[in-house]
PDB file of N, CA and C in Angstrom:
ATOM      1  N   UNK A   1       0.847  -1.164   0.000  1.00  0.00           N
ATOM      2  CA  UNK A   1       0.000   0.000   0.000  1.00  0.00           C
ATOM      3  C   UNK A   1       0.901   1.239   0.000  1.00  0.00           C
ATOM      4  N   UNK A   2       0.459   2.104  -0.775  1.00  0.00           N
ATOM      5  CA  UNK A   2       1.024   3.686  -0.830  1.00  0.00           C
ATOM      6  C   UNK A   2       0.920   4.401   0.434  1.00  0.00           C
ATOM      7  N   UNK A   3       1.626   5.056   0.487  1.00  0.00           N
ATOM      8  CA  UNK A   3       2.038   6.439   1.443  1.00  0.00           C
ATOM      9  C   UNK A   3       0.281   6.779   1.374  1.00  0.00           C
ATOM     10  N   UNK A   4       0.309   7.081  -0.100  1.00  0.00           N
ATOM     11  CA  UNK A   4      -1.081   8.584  -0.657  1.00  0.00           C
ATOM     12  C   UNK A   4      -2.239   7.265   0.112  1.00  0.00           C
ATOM     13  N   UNK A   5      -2.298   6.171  -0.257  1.00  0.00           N
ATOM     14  CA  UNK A   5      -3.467   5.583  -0.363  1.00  0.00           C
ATOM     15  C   UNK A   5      -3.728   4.959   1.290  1.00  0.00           C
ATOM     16  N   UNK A   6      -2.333   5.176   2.169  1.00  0.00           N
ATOM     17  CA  UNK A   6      -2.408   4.649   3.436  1.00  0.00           C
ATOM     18  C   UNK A   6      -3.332   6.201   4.096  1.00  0.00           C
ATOM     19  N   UNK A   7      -2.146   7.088   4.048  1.00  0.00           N
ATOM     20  CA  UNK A   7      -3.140   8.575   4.109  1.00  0.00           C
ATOM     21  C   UNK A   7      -4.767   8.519   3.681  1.00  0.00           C
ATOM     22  N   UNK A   8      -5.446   8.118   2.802  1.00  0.00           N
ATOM     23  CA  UNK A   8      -6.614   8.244   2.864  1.00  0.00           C
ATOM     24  C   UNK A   8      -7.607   7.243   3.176  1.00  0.00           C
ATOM     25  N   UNK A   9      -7.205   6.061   3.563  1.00  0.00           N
ATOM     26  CA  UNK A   9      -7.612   5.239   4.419  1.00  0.00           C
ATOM     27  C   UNK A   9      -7.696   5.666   5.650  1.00  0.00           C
ATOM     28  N   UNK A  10      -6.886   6.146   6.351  1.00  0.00           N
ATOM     29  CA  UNK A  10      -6.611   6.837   7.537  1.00  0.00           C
ATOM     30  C   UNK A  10      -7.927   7.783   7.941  1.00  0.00           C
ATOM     31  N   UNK A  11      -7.642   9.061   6.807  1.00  0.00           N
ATOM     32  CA  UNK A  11      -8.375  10.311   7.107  1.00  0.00           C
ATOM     33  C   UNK A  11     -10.307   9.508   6.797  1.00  0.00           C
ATOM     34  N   UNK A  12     -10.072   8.651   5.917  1.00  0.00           N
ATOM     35  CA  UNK A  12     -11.478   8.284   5.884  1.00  0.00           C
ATOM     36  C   UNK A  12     -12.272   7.602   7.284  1.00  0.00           C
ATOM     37  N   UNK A  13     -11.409   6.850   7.487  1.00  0.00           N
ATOM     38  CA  UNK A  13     -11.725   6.161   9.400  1.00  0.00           C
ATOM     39  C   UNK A  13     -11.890   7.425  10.192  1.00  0.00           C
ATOM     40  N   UNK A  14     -10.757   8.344   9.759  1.00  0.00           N
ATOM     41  CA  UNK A  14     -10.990   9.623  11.018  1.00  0.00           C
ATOM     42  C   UNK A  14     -12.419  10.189  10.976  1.00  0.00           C
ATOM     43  N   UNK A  15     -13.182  10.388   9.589  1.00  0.00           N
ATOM     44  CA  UNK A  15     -13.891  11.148   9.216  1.00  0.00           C
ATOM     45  C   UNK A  15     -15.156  10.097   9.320  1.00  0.00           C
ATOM     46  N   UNK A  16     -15.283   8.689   9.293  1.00  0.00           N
ATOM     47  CA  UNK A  16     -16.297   7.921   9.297  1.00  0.00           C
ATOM     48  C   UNK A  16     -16.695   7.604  10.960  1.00  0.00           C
ATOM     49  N   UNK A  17     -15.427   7.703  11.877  1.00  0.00           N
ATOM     50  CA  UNK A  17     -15.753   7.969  13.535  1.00  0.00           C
ATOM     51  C   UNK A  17     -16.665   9.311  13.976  1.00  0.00           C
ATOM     52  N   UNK A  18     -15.764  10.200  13.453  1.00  0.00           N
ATOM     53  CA  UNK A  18     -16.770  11.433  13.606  1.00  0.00           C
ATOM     54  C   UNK A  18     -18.771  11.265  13.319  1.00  0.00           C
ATOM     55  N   UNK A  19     -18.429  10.952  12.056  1.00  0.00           N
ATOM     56  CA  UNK A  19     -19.979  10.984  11.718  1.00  0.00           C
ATOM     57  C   UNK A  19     -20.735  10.019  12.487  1.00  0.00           C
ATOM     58  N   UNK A  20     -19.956   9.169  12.742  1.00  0.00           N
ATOM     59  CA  UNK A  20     -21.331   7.692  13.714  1.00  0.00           C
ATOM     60  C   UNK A  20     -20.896   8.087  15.276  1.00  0.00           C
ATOM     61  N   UNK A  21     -20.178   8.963  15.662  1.00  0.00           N
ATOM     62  CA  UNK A  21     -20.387   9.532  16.998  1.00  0.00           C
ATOM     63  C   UNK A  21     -21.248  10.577  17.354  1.00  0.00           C
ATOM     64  N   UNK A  22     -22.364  10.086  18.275  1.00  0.00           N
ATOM     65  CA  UNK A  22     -23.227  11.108  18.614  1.00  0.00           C
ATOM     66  C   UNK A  22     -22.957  12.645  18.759  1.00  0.00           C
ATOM     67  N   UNK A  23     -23.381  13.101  18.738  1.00  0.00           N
ATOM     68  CA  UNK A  23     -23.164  15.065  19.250  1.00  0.00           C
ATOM     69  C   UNK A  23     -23.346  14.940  20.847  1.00  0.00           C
ATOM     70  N   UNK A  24     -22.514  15.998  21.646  1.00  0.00           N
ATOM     71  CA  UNK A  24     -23.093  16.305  22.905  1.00  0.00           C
ATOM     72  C   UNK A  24     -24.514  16.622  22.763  1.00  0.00           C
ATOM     73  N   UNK A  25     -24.689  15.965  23.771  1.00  0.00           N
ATOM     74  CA  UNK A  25     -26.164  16.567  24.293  1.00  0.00           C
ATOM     75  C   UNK A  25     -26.589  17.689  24.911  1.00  0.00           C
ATOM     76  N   UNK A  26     -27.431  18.426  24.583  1.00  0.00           N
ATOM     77  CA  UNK A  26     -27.683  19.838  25.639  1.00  0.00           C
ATOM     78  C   UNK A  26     -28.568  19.724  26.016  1.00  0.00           C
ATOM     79  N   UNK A  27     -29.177  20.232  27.119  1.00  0.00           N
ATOM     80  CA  UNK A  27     -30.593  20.210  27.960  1.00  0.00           C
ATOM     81  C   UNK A  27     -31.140  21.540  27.517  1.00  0.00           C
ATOM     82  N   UNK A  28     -32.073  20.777  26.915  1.00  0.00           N
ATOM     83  CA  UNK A  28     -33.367  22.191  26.455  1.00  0.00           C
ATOM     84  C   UNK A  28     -34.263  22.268  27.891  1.00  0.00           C
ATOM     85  N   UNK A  29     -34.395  23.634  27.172  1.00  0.00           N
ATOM     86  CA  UNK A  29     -35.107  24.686  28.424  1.00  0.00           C
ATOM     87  C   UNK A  29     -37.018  24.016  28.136  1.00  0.00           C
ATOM     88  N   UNK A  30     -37.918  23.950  29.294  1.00  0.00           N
ATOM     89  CA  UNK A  30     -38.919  23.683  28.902  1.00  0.00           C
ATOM     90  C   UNK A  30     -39.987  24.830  28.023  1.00  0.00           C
ATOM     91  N   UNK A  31     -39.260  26.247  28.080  1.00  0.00           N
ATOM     92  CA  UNK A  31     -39.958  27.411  27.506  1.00  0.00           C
ATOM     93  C   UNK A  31     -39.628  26.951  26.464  1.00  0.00           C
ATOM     94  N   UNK A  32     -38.661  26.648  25.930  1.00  0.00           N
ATOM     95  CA  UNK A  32     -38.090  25.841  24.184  1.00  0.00           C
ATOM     96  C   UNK A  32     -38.823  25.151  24.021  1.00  0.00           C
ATOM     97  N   UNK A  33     -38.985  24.043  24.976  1.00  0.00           N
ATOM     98  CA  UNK A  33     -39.666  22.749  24.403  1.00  0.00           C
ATOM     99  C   UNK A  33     -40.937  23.287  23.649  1.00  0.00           C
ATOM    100  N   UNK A  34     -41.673  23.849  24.607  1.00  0.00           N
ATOM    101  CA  UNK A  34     -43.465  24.371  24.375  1.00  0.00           C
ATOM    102  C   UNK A  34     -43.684  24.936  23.420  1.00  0.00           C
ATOM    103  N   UNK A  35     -42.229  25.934  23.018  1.00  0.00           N
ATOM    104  CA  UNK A  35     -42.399  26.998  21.959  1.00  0.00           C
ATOM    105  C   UNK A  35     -42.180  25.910  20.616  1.00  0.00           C
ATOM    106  N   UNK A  36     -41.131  24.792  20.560  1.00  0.00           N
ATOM    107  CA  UNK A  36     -41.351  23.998  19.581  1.00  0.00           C
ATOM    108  C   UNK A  36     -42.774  23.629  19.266  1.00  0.00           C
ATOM    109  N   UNK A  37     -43.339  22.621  20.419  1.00  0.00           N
ATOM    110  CA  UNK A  37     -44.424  21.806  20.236  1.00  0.00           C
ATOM    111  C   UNK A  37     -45.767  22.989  19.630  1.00  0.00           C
ATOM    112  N   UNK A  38     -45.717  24.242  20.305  1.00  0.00           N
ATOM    113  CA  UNK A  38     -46.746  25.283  20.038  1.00  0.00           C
ATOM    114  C   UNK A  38     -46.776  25.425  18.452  1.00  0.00           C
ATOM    115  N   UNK A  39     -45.391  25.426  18.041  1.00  0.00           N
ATOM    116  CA  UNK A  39     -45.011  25.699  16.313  1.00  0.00           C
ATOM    117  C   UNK A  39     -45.729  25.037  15.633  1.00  0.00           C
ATOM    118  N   UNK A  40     -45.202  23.400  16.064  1.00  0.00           N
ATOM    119  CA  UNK A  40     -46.257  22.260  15.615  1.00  0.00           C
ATOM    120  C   UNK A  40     -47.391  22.376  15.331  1.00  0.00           C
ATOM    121  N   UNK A  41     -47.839  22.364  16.442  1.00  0.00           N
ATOM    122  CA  UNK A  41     -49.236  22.317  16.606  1.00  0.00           C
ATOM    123  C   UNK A  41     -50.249  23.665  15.808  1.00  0.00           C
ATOM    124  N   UNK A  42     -49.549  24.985  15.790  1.00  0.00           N
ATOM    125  CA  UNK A  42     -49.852  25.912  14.461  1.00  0.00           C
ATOM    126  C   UNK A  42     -50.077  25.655  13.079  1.00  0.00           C
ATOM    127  N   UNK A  43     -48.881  24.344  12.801  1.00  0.00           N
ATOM    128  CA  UNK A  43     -48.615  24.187  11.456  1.00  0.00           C
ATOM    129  C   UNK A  43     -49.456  22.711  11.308  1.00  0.00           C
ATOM    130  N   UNK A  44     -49.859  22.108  12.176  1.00  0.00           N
ATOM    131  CA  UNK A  44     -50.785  21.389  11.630  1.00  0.00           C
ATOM    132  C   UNK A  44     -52.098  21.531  11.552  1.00  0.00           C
ATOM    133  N   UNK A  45     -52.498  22.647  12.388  1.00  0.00           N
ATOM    134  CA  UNK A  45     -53.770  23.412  12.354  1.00  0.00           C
ATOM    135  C   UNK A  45     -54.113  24.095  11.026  1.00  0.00           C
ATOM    136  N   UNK A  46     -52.683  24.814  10.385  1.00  0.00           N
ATOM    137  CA  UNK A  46     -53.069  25.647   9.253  1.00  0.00           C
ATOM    138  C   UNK A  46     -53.040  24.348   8.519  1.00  0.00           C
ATOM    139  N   UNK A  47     -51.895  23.521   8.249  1.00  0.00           N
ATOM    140  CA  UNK A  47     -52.786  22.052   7.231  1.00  0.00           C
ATOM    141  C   UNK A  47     -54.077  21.509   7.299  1.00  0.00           C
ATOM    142  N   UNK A  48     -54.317  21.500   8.454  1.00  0.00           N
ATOM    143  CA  UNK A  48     -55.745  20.885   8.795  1.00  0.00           C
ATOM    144  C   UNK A  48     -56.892  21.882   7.681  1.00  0.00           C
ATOM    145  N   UNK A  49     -56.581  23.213   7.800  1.00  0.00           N
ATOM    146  CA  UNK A  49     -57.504  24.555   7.545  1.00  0.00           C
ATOM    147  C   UNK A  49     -57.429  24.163   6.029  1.00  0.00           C
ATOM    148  N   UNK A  50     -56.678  24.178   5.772  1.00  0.00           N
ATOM    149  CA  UNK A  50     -56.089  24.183   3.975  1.00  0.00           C
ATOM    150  C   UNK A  50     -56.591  23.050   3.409  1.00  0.00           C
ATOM    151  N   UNK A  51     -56.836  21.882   3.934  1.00  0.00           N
ATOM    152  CA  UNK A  51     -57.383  20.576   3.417  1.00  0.00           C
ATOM    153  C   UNK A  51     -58.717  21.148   3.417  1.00  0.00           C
ATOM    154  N   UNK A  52     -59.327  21.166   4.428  1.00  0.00           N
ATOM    155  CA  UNK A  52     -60.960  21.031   4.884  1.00  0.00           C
ATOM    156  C   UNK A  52     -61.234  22.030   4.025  1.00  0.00           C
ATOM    157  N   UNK A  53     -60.605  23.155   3.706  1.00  0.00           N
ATOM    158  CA  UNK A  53     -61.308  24.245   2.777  1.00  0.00           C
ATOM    159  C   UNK A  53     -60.938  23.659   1.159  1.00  0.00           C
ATOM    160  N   UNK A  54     -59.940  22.923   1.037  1.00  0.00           N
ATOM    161  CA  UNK A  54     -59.529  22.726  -0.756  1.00  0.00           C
ATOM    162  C   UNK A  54     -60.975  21.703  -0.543  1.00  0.00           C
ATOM    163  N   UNK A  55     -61.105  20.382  -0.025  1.00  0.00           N
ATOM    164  CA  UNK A  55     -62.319  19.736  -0.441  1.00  0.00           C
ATOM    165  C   UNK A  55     -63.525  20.468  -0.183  1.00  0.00           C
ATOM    166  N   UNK A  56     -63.913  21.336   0.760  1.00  0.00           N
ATOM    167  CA  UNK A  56     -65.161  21.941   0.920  1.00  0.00           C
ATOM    168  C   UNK A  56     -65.767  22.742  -0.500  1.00  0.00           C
ATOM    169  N   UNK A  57     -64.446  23.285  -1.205  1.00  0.00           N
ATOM    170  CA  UNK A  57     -64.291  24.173  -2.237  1.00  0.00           C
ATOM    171  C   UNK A  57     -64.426  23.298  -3.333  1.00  0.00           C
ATOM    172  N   UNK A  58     -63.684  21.563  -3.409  1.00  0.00           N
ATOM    173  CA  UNK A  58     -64.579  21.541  -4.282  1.00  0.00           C
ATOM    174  C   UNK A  58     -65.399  20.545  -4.309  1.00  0.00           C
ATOM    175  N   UNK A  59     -66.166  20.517  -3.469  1.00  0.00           N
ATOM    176  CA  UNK A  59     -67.734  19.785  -3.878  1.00  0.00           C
ATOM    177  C   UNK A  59     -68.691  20.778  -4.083  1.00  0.00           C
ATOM    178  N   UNK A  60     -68.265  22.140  -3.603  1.00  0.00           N
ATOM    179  CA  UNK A  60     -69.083  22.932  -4.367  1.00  0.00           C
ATOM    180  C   UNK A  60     -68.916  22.847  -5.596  1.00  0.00           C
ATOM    181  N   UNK A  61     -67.999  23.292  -5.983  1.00  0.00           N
ATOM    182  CA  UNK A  61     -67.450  23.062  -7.622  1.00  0.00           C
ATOM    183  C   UNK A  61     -68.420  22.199  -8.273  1.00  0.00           C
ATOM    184  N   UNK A  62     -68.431  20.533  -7.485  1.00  0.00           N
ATOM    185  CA  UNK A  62     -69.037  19.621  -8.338  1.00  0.00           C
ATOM    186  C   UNK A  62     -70.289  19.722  -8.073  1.00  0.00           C
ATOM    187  N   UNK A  63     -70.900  20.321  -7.352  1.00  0.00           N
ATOM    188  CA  UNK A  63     -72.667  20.340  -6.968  1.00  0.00           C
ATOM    189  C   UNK A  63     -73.091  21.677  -7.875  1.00  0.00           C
ATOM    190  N   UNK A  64     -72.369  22.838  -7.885  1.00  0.00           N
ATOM    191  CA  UNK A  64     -72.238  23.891  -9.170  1.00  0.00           C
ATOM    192  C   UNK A  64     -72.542  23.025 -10.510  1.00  0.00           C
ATOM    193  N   UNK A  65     -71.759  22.037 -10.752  1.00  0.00           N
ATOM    194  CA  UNK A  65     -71.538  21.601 -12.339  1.00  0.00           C
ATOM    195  C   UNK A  65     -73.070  20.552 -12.256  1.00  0.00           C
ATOM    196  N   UNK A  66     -72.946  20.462 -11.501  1.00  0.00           N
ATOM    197  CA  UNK A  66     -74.351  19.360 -11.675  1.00  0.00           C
ATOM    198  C   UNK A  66     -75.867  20.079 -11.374  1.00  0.00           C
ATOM    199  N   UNK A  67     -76.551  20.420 -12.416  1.00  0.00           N
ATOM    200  CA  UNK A  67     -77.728  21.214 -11.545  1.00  0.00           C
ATOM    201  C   UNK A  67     -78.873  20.581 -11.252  1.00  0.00           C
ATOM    202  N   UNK A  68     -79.124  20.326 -10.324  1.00  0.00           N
ATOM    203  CA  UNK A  68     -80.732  19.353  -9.909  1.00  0.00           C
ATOM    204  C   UNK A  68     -81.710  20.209 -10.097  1.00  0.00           C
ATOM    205  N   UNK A  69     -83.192  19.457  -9.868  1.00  0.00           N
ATOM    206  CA  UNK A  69     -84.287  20.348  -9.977  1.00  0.00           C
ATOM    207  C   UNK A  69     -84.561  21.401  -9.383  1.00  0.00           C
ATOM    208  N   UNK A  70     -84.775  22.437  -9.961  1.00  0.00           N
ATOM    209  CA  UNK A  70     -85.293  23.666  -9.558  1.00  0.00           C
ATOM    210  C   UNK A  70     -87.147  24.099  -9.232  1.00  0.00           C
ATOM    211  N   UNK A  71     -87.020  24.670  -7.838  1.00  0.00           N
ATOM    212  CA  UNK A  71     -87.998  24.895  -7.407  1.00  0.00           C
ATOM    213  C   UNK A  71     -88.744  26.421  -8.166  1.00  0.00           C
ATOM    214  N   UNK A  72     -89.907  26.061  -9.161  1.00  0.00           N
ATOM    215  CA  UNK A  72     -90.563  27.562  -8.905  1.00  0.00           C
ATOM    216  C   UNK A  72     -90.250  28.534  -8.262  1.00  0.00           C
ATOM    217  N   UNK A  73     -89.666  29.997  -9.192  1.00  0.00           N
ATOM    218  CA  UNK A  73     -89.647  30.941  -8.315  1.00  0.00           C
ATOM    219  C   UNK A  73     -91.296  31.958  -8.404  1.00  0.00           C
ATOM    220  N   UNK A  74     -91.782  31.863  -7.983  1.00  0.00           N
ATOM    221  CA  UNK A  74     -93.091  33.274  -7.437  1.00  0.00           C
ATOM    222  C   UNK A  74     -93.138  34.153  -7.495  1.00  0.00           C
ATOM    223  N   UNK A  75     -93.457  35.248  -7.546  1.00  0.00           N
ATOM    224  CA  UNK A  75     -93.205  36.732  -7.419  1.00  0.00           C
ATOM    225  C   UNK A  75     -94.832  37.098  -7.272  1.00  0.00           C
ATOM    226  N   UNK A  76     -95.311  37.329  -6.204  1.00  0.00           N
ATOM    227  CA  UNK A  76     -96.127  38.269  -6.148  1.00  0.00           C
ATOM    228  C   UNK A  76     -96.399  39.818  -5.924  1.00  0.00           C
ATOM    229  N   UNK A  77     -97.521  40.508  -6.619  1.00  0.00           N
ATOM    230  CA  UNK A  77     -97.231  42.167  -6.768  1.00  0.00           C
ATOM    231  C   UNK A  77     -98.368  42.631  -6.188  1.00  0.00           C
ATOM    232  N   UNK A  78     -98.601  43.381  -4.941  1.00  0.00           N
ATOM    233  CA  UNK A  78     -99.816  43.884  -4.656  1.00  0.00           C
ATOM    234  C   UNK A  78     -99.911  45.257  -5.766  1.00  0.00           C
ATOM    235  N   UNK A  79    -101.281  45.256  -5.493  1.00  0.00           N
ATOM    236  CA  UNK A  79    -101.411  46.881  -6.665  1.00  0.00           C
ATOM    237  C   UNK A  79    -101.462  47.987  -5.217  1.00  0.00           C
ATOM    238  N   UNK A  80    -101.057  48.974  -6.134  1.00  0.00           N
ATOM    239  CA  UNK A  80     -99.907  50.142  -5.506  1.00  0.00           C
ATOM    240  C   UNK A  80    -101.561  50.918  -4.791  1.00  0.00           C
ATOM    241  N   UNK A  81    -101.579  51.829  -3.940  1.00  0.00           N
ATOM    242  CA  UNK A  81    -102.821  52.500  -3.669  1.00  0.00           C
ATOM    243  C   UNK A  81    -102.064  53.432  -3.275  1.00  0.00           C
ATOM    244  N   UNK A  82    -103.013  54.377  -3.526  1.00  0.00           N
ATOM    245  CA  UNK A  82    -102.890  55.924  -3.421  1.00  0.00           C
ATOM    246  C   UNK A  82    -103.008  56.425  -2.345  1.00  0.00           C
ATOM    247  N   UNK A  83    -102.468  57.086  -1.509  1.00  0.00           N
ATOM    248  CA  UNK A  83    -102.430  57.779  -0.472  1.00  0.00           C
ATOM    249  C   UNK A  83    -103.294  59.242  -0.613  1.00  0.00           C
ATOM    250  N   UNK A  84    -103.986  59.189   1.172  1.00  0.00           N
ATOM    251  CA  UNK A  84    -105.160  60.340   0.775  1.00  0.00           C
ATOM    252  C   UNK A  84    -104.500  61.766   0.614  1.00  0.00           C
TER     253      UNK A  84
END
């Protein structure tokens, strides 16, 4: 084996330890935690909003395109009277 090719065997082990070794750990604050989970819970609310309105929007669409029977419209007119 080469000098060059022992060298990058080497630096590759150095660099493949790094990556499969965990990170320190830090202790999150519980005001963090809440403010995460609060984020969440925003952003699945506005998904929630955005679904329920795209299908609400379109079965109108499809009840628009389809027209069922129509009820008689009426109009009645009293006659006008004159004031004394």
């Amino acid at each position: 084996m080469t000098f060059t090719k022992c060298v990058c065997v080497l630096l590759l082990a150095a660099l493949g330890v790094m990556v499969v070794q965990p990170a320190r750990a830090e202790a999150l604050e519980p005001m963090f935690i809440s403010l995460i989970v609060g984020g969440a819970v925003v952003v699945l609310v506005l998904v929630a909003i955005l679904i329920i309105a795209n299908v609400t929007e379109g079965r109108q669409r499809t009840g628009q395109a389809v027209p069922g029977p129509v009820a008689p419209l009426v109009a009645l007119q009293t006659p006008a009277t004159e004031s004394p």
